[in-house]
C-alpha atoms as a PDB file:
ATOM      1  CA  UNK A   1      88.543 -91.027 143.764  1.00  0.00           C
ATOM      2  CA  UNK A   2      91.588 -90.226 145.870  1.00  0.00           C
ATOM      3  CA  UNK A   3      94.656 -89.956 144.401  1.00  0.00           C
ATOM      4  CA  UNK A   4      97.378 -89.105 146.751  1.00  0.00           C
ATOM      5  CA  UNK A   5     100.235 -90.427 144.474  1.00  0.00           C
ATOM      6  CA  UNK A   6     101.566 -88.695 141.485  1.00  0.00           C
ATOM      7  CA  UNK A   7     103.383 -90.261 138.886  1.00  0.00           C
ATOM      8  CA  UNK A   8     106.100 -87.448 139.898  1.00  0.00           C
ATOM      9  CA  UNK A   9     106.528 -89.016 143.018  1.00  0.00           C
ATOM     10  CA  UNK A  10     107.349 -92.301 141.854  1.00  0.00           C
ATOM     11  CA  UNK A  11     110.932 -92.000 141.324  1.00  0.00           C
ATOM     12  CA  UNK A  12     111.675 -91.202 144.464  1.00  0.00           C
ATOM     13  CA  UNK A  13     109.570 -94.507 145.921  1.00  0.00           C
ATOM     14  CA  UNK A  14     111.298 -96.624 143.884  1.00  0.00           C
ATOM     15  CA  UNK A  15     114.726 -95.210 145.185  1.00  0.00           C
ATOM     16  CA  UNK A  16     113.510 -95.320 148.477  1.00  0.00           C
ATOM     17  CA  UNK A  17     112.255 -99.163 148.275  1.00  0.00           C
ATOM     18  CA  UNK A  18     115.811 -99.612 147.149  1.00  0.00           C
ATOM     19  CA  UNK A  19     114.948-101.506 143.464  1.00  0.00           C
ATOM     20  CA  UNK A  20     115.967-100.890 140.194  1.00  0.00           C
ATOM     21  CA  UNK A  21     112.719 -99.565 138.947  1.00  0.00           C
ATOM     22  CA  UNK A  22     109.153-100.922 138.238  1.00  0.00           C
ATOM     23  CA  UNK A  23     108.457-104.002 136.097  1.00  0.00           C
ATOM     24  CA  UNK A  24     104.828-103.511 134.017  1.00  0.00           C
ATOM     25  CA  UNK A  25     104.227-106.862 132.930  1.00  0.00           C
ATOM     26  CA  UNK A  26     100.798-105.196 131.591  1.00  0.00           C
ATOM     27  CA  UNK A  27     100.766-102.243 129.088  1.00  0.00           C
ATOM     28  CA  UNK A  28      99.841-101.782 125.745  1.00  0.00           C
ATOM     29  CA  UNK A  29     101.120-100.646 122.515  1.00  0.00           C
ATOM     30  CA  UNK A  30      99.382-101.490 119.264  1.00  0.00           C
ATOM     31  CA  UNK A  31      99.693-100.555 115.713  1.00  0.00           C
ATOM     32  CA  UNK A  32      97.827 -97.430 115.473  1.00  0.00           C
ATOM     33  CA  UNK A  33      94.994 -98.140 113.555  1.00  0.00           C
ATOM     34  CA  UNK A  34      94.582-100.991 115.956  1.00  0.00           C
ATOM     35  CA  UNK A  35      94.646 -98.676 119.522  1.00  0.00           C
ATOM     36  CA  UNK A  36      92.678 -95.867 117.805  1.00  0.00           C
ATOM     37  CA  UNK A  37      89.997 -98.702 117.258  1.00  0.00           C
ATOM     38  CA  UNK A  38      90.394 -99.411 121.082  1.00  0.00           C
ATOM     39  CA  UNK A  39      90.393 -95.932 122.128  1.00  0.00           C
ATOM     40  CA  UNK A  40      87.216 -95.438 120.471  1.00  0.00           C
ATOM     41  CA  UNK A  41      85.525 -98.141 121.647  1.00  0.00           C
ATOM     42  CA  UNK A  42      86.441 -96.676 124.988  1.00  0.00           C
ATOM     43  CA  UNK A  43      85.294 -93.661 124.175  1.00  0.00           C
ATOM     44  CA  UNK A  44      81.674 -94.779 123.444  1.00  0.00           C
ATOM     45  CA  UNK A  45      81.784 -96.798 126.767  1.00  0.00           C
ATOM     46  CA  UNK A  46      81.128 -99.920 125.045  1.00  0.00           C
ATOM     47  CA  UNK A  47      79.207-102.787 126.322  1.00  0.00           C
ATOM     48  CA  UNK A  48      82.675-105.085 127.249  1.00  0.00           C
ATOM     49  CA  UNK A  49      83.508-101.707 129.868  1.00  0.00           C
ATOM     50  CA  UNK A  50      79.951-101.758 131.450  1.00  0.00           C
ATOM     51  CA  UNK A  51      80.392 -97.839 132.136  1.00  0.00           C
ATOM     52  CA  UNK A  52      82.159 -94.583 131.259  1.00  0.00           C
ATOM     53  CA  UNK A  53      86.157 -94.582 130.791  1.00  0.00           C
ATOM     54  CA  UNK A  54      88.028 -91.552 130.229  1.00  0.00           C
ATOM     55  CA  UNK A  55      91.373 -92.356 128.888  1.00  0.00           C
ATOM     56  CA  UNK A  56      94.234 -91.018 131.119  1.00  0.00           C
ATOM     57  CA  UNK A  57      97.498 -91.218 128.768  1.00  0.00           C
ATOM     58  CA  UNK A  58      97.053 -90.432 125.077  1.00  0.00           C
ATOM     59  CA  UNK A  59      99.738 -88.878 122.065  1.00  0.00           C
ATOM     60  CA  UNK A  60     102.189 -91.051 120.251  1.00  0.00           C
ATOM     61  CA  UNK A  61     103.927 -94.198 121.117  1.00  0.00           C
ATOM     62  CA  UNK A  62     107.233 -92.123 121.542  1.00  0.00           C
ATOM     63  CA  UNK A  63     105.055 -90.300 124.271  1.00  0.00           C
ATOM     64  CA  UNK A  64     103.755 -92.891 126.065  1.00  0.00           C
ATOM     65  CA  UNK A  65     107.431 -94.993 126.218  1.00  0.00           C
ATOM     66  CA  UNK A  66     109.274 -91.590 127.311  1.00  0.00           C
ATOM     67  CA  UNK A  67     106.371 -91.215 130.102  1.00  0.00           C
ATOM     68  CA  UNK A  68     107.110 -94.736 131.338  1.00  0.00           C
ATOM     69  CA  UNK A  69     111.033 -94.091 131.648  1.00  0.00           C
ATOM     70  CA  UNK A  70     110.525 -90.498 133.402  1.00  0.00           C
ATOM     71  CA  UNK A  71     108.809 -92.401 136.285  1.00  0.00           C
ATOM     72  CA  UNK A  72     111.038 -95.213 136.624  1.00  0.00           C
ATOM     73  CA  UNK A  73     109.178 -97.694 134.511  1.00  0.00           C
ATOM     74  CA  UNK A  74     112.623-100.055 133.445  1.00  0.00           C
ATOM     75  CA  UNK A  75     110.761-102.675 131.394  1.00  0.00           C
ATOM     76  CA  UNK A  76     107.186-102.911 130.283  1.00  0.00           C
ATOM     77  CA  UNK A  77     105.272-105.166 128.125  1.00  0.00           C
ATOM     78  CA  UNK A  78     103.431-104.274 124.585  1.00  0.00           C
ATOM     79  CA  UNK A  79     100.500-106.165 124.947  1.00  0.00           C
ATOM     80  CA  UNK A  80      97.851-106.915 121.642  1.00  0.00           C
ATOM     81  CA  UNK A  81      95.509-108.757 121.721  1.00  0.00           C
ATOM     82  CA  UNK A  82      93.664-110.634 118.371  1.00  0.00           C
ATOM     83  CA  UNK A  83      89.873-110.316 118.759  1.00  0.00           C
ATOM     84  CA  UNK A  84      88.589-112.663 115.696  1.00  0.00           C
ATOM     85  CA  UNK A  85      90.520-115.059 113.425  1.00  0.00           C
ATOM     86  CA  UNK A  86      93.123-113.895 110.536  1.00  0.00           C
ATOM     87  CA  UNK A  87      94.167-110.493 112.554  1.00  0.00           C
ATOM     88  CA  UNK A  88      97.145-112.215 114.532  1.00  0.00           C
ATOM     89  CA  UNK A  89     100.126-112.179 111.932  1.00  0.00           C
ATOM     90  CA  UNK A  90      99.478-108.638 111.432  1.00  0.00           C
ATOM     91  CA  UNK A  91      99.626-107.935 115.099  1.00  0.00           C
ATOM     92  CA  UNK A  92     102.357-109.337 115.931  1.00  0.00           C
ATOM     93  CA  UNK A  93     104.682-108.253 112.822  1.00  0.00           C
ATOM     94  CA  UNK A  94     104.026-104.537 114.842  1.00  0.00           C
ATOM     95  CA  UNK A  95     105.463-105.554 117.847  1.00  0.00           C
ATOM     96  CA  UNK A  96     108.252-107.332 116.163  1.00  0.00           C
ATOM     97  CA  UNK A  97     109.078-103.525 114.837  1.00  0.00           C
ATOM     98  CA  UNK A  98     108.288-102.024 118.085  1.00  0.00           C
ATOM     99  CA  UNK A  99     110.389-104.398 120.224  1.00  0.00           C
ATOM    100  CA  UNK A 100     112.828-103.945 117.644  1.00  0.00           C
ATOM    101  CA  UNK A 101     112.967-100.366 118.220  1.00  0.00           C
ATOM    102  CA  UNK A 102     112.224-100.138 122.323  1.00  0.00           C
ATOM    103  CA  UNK A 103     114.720-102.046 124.172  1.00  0.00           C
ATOM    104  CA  UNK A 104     113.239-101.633 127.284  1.00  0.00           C
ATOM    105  CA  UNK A 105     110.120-103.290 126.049  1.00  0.00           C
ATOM    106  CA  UNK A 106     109.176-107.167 126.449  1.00  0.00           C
ATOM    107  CA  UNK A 107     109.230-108.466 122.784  1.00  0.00           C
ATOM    108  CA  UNK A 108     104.942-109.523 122.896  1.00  0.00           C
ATOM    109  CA  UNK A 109     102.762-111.325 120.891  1.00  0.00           C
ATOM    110  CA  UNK A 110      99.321-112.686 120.404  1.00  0.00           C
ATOM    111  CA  UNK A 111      96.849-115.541 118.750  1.00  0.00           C
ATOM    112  CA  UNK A 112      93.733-116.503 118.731  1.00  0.00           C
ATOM    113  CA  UNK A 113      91.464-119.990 118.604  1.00  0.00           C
ATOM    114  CA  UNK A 114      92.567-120.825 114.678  1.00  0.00           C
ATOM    115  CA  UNK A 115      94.463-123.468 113.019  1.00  0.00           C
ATOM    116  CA  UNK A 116      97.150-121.004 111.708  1.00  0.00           C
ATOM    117  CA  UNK A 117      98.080-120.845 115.619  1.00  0.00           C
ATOM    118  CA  UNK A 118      99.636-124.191 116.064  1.00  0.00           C
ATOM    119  CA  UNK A 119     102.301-123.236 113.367  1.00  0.00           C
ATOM    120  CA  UNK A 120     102.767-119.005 114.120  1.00  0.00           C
ATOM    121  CA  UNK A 121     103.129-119.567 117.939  1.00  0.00           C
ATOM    122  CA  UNK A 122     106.010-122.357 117.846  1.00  0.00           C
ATOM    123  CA  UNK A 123     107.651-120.066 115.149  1.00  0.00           C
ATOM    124  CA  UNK A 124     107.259-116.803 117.596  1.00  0.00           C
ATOM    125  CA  UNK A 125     108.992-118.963 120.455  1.00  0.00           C
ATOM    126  CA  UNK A 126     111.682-119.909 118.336  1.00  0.00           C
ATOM    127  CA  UNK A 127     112.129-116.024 117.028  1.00  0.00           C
ATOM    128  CA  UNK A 128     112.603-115.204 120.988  1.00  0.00           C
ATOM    129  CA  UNK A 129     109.108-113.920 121.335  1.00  0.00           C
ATOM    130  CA  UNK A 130     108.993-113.456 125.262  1.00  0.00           C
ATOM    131  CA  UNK A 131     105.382-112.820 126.228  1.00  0.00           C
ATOM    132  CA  UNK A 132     101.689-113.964 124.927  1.00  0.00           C
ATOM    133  CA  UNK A 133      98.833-111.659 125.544  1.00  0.00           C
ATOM    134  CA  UNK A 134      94.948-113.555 125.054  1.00  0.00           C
ATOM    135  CA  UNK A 135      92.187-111.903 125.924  1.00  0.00           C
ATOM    136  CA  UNK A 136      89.045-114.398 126.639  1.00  0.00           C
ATOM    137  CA  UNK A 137      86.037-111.627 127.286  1.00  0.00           C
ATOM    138  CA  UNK A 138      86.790-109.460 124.057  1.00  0.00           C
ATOM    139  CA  UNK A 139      87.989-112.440 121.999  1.00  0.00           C
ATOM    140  CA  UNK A 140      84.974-114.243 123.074  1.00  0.00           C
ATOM    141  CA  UNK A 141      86.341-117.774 123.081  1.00  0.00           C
ATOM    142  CA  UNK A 142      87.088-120.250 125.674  1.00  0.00           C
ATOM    143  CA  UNK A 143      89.962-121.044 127.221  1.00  0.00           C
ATOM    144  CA  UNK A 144      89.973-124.723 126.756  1.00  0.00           C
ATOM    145  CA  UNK A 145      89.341-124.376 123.372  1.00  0.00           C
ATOM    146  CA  UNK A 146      90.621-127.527 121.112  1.00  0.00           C
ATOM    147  CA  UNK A 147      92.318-124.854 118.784  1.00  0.00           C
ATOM    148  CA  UNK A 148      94.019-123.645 121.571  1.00  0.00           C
ATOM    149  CA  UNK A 149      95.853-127.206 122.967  1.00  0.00           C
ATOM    150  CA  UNK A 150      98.408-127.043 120.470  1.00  0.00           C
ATOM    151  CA  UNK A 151      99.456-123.757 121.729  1.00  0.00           C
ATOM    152  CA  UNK A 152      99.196-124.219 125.478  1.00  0.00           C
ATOM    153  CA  UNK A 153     101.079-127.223 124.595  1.00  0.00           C
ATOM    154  CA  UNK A 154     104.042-125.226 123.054  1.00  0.00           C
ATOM    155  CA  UNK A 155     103.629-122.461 125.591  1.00  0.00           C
ATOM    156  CA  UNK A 156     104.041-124.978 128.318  1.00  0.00           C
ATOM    157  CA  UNK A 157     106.811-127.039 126.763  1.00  0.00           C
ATOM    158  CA  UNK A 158     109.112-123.421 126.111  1.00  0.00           C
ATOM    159  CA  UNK A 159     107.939-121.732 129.756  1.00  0.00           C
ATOM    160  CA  UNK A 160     106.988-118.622 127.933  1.00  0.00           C
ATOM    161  CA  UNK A 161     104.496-116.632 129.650  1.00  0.00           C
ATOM    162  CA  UNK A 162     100.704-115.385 128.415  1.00  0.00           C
ATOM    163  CA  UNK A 163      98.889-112.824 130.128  1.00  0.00           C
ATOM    164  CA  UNK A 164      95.581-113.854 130.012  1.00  0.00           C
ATOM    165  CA  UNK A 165      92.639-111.848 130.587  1.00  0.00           C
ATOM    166  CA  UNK A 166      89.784-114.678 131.990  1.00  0.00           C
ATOM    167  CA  UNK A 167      87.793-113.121 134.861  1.00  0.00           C
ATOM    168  CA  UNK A 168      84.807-111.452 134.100  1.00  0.00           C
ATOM    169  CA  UNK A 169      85.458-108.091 135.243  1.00  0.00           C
ATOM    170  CA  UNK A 170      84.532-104.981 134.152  1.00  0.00           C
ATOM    171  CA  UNK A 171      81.693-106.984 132.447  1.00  0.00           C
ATOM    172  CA  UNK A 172      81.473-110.715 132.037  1.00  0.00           C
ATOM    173  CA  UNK A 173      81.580-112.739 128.374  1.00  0.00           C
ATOM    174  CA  UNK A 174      80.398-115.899 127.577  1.00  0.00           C
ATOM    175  CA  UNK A 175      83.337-117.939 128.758  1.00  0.00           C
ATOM    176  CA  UNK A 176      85.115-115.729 131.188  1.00  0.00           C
ATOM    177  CA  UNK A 177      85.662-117.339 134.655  1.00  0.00           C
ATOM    178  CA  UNK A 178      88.218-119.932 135.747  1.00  0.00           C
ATOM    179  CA  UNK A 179      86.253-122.773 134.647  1.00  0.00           C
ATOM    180  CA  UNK A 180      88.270-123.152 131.412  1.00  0.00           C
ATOM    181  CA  UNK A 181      91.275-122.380 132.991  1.00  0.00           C
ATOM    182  CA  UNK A 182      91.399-124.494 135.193  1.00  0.00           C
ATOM    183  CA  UNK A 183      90.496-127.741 132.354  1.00  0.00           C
ATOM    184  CA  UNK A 184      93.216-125.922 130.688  1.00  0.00           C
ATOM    185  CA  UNK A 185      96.159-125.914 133.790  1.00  0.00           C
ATOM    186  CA  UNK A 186      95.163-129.500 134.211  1.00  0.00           C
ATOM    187  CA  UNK A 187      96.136-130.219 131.285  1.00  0.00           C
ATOM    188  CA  UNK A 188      99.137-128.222 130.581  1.00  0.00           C
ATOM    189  CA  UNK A 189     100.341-128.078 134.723  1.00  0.00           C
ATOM    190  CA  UNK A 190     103.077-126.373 133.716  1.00  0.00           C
ATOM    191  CA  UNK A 191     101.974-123.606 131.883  1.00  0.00           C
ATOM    192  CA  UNK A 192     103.266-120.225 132.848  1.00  0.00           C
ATOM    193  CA  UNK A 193      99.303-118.378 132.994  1.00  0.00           C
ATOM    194  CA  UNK A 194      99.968-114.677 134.739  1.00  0.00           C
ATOM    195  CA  UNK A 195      95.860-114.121 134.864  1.00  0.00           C
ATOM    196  CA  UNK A 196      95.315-110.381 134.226  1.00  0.00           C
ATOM    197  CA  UNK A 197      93.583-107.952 136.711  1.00  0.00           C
ATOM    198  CA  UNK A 198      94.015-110.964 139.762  1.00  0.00           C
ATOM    199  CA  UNK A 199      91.349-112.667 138.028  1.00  0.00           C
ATOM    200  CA  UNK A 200      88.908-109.887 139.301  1.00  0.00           C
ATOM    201  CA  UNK A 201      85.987-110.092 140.097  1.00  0.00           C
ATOM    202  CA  UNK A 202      86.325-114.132 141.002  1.00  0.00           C
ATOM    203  CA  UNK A 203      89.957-113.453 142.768  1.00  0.00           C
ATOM    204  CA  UNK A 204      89.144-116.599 144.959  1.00  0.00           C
ATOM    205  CA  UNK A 205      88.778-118.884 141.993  1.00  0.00           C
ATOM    206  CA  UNK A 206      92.092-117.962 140.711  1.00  0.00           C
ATOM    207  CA  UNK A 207      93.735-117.764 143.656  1.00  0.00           C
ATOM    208  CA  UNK A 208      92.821-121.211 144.817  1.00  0.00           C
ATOM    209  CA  UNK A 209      94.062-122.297 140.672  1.00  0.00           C
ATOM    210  CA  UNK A 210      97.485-120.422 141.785  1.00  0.00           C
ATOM    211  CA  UNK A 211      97.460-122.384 145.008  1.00  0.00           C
ATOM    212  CA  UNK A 212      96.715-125.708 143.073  1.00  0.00           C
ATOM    213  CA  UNK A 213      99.840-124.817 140.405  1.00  0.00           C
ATOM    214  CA  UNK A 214     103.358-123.569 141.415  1.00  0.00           C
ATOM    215  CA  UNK A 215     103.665-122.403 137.343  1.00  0.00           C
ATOM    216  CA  UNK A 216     100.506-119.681 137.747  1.00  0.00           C
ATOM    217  CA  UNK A 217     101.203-116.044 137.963  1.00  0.00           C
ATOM    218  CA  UNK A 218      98.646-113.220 138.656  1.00  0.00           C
ATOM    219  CA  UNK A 219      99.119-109.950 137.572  1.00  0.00           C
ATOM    220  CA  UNK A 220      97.599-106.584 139.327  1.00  0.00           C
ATOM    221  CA  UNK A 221      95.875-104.855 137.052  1.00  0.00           C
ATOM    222  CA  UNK A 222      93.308-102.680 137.790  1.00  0.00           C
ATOM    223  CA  UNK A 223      92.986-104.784 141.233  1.00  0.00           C
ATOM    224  CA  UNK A 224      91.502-102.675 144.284  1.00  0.00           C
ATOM    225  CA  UNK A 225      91.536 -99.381 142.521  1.00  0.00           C
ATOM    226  CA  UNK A 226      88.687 -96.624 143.079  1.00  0.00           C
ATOM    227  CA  UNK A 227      87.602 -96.451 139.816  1.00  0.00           C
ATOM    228  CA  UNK A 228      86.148 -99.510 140.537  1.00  0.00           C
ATOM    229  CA  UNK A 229      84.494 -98.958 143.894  1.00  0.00           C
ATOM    230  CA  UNK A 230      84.812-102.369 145.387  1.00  0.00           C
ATOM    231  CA  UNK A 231      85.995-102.873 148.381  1.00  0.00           C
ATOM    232  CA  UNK A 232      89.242-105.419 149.125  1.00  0.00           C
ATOM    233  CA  UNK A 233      87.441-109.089 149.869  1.00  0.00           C
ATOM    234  CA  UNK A 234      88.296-109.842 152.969  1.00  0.00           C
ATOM    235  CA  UNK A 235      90.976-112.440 153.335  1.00  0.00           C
ATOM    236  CA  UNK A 236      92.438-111.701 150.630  1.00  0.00           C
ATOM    237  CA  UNK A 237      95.568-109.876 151.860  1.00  0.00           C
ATOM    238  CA  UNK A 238      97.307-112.783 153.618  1.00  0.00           C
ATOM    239  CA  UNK A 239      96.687-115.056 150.216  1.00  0.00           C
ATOM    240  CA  UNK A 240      98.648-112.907 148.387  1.00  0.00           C
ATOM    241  CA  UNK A 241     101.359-112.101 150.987  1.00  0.00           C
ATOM    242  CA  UNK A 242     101.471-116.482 150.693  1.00  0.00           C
ATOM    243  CA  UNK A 243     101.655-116.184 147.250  1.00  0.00           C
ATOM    244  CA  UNK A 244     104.425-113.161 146.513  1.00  0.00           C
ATOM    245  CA  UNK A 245     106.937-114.541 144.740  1.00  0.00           C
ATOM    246  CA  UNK A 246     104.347-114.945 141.863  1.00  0.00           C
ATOM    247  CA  UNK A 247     102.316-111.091 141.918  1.00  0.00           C
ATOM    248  CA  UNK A 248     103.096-109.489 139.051  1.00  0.00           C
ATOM    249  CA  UNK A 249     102.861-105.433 138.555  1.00  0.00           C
ATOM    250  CA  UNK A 250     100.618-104.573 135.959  1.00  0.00           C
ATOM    251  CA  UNK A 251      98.538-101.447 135.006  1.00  0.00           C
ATOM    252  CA  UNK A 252      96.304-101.521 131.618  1.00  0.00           C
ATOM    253  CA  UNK A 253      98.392 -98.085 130.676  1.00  0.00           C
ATOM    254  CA  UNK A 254      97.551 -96.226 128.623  1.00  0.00           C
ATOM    255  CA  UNK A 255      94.175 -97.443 128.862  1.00  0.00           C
ATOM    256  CA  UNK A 256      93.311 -95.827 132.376  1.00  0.00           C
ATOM    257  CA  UNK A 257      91.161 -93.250 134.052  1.00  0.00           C
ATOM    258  CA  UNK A 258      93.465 -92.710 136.672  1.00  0.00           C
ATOM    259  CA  UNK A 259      96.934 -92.138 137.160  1.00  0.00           C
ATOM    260  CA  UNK A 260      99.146 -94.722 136.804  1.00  0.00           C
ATOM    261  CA  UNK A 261     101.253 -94.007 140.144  1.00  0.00           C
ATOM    262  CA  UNK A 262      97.486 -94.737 141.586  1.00  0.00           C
ATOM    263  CA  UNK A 263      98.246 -98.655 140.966  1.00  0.00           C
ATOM    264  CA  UNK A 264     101.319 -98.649 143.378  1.00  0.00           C
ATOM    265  CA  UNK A 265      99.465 -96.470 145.790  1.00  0.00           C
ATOM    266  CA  UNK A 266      96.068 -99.439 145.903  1.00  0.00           C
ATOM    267  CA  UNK A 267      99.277-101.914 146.246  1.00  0.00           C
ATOM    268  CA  UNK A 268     100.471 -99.837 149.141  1.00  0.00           C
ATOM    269  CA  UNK A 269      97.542 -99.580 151.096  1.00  0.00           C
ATOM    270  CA  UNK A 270      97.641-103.485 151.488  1.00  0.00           C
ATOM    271  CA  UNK A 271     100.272-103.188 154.100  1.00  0.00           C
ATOM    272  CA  UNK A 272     102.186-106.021 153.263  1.00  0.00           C
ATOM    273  CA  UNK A 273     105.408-104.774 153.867  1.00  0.00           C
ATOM    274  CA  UNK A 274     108.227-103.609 151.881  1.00  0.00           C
ATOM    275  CA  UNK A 275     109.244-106.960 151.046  1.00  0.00           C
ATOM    276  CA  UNK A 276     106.585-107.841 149.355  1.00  0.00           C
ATOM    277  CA  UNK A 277     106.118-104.349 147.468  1.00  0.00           C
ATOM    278  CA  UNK A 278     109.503-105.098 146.011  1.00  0.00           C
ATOM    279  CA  UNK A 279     108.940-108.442 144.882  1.00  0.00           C
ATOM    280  CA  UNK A 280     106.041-107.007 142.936  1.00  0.00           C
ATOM    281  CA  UNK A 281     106.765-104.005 141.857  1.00  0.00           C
ATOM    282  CA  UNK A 282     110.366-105.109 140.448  1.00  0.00           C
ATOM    283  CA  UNK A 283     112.382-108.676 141.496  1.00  0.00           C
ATOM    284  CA  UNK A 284     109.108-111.280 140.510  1.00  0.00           C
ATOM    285  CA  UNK A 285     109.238-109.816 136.913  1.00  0.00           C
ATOM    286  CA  UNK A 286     112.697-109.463 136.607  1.00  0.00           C
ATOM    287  CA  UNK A 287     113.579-112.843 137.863  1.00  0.00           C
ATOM    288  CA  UNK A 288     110.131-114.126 135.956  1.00  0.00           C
ATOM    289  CA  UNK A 289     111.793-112.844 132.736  1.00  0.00           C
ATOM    290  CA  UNK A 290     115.401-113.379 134.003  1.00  0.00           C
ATOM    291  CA  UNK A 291     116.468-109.385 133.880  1.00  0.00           C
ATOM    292  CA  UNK A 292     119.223-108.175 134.864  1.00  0.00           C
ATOM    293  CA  UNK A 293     119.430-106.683 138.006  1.00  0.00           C
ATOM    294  CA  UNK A 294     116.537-108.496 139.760  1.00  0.00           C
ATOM    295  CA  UNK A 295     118.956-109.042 142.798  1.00  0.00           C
ATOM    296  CA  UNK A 296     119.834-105.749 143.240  1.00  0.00           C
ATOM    297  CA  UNK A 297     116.709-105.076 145.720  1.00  0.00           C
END
């Protein structure tokens, strides 16, 4: 894996692109027991990975938010993610306390396929909660779930955003794929889905579900790096130069093998331009989630 890009040199890309700094709609902070749990099952290269998966950034959450701000991160996400019924509230009342506590963080939250989610997620809205995080491959439920329609419903109704984790990479689950997306988004058209990861590995499913609803967002997680070993489908450069106003930066840190400067450098080798490396670095996240100083690019 080459790795020409440090996270040193980031700083002085972002100056030179002429933006404010990078927007992460995709990282992860959890309650501690809860991402020592995750770490571990990393560590054993669990069955969801499909392989071995060294994790890049460890130490405290202090650590990991000072490391974001030395490289220009401005605003970043703190993404959980409830894997079985009754673990939610607890989730969330974290990242009430870390939001609280890390201004430059999205305030995030989570839920999961039970009936206690058509009450807690209208409530979270109301609170200000300003991203969802779902994650259909290690929650093992469907997207189209009946649980679920109240909260689509709400999520639709308030345009707050979920990052939603439905393709079936690194390994597939049961009901990963756009298939219950897509019921879903036809039901809810005006849901604001950012599908994690470009919906890799079926990034033409998702991209034709963008292309069938202005409201759809992809974020670019993990998307073309070497870790990986897959090549860029072809054609897929010109969908995503028609579609960047809605590419989101995202990275899965800490939860990496790689460095994180490695994303923008993947990004990068797309030669799309400048233009559109702005938009999705910085101005589609901060205009997505109505920051200030998404004009400044």
């Amino acid at each position: 894996m080459t790795e020409s890009l440090q996270d040193a040199d980031l700083p002085a890309l972002i100056a030179e692109l002429g933006i404010p700094g990078l927007f992460d709609v995709h990282t992860h902070f959890m309650a501690p027991q809860i991402m020592a749990k995750v770490w571990a099952y990393f560590d054993s290269a669990g069955p969801l990975l499909g392989r071995e998966w060294p994790i890049r950034y460890r130490g405290t959450d202090e650590e990991r938010v000072e490391h974001l701000r030395s490289i220009g991160v401005k605003k970043f996400s703190s993404l959980s993610y409830a894997h079985k019924p009754g673990i939610a509230g607890f989730m969330n009342d974290w990242a009430r306390g870390f939001a609280e506590r890390t201004p430059d963080t999205l305030w995030s939250a989570t839920f999961y396929p039970e009936p206690e989610a058509a009450t807690y997620v209208p409530q979270l809205i109301a609170d200000g909660v300003e991203v969802f995080k779902a994650h259909i491959q290690v929650g093992d439920f469907a997207a189209n779930d009946p649980l679920l329609d109240p909260v689509w419903g709400a999520l639709a109704e308030s345009g707050t955003p979920i990052v939603l984790h439905a393709g079936s990479g690194p390994a597939p689950g049961r009901h990963t794929g756009p298939h219950g997306v897509a019921e879903t988004m036809s039901r809810h058209p005006d849901l604001i889905l950012i599908i994690a990861h470009l919906g890799m590995p079926e990034f033409t499913e998702f991209l034709d579900l963008a292309d069938k609803y202005a409201s759809m967002r992809l974020d670019t997680t993990m998307a073309f790096v070497d870790f990986f070993e897959v090549p860029v489908p072809d054609g897929i450069g010109p969908r995503l130069r028609d579609l960047q106003d809605r590419i989101l930066f995202g990275t899965d840190f800490p939860n990496i093998p790689y460095a994180y400067a490695h994303q923008v450098e993947v990004l990068q080798r797309l030669d799309l331009g400048d233009g559109w490396i702005r938009d999705v670095l910085w101005n589609n996240g901060a205009m997505l989630f109505d920051v200030t100083g998404s004009d400044s690019a």
